[in-house]
Protein backbone atom coordinates (compact mmCIF):
# COMPACT_ATOMS: atom_id res chain seq x y z
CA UNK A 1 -12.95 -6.78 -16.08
CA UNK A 2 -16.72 -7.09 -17.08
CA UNK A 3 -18.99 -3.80 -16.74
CA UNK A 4 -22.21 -3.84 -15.12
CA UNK A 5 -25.45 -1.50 -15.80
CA UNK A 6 -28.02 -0.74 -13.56
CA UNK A 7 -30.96 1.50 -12.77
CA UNK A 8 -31.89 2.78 -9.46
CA UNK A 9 -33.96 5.85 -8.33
CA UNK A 10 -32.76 9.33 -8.19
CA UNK A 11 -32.27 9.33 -4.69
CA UNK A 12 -30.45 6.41 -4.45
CA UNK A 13 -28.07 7.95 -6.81
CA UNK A 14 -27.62 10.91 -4.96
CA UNK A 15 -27.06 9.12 -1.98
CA UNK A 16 -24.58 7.04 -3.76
CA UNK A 17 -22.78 10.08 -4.84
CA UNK A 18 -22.63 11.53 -1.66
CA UNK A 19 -21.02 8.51 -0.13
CA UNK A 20 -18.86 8.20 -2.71
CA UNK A 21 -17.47 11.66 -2.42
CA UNK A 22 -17.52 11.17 1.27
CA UNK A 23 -14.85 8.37 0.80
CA UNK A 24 -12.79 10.53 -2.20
CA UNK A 25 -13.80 8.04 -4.61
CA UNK A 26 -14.68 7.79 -8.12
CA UNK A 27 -18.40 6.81 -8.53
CA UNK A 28 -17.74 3.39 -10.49
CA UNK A 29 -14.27 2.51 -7.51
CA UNK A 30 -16.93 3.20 -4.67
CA UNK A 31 -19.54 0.66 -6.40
CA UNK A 32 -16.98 -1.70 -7.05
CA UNK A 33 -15.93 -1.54 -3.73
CA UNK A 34 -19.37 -1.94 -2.07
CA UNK A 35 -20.05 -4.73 -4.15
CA UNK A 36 -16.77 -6.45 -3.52
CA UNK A 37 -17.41 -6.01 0.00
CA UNK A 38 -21.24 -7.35 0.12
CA UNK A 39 -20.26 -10.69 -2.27
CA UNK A 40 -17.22 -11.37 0.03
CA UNK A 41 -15.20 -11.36 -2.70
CA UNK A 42 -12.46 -8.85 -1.01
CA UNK A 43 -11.99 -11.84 1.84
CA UNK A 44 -9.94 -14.33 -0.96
CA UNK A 45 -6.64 -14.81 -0.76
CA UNK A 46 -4.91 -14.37 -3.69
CA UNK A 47 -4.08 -17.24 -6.55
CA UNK A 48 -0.90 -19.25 -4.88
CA UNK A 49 -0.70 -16.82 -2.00
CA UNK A 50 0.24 -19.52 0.26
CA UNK A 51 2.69 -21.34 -2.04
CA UNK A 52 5.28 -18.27 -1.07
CA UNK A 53 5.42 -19.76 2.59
CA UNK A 54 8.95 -22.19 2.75
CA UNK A 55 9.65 -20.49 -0.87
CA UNK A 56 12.97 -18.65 0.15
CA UNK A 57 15.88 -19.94 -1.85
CA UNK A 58 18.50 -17.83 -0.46
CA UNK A 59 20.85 -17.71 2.59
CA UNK A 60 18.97 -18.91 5.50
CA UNK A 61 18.47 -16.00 7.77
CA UNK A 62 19.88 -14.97 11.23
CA UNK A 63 18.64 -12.21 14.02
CA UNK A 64 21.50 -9.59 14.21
CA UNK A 65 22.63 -9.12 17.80
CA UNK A 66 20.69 -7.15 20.61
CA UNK A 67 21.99 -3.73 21.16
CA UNK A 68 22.51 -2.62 24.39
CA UNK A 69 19.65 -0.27 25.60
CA UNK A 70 20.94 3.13 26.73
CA UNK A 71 20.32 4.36 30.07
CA UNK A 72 18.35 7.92 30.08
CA UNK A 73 17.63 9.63 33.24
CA UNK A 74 14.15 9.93 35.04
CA UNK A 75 12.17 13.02 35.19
């Protein structure tokens, strides 16, 4: 995971803080977050996510039967 180093003014640090704190986040998750957010990077799907569609090796599988609803009285 690289690590990134930047410089902004104080009170865009303090505002940073306070949002971070806001969302009970570390200072460095709440950056990484905002940045994955504002690249789009968060919107991937994962490496061979849809390679696990059809992938089931196993017993093909059935829908157990419906039980019957019970009756309850009005009010």
């Amino acid at each position: 995971m690289s690590q990134l180093h930047f410089y902004v003014p104080d009170e865009v640090e303090t505002q940073i803080r306070i949002k971070a704190k806001q969302a009970n986040l570390p200072l460095s998750k709440y950056l990484a977050e905002l940045v994955k957010r504002e690249t789009g990077a968060q919107n991937q799907w994962p490496t061979g996510y849809f390679e696990l569609f059809d992938a089931w090796q196993g017993e093909p599988q059935t829908r157990p039967t419906e039980l019957a609803l019970e009756t309850r009285l009005g009010f």
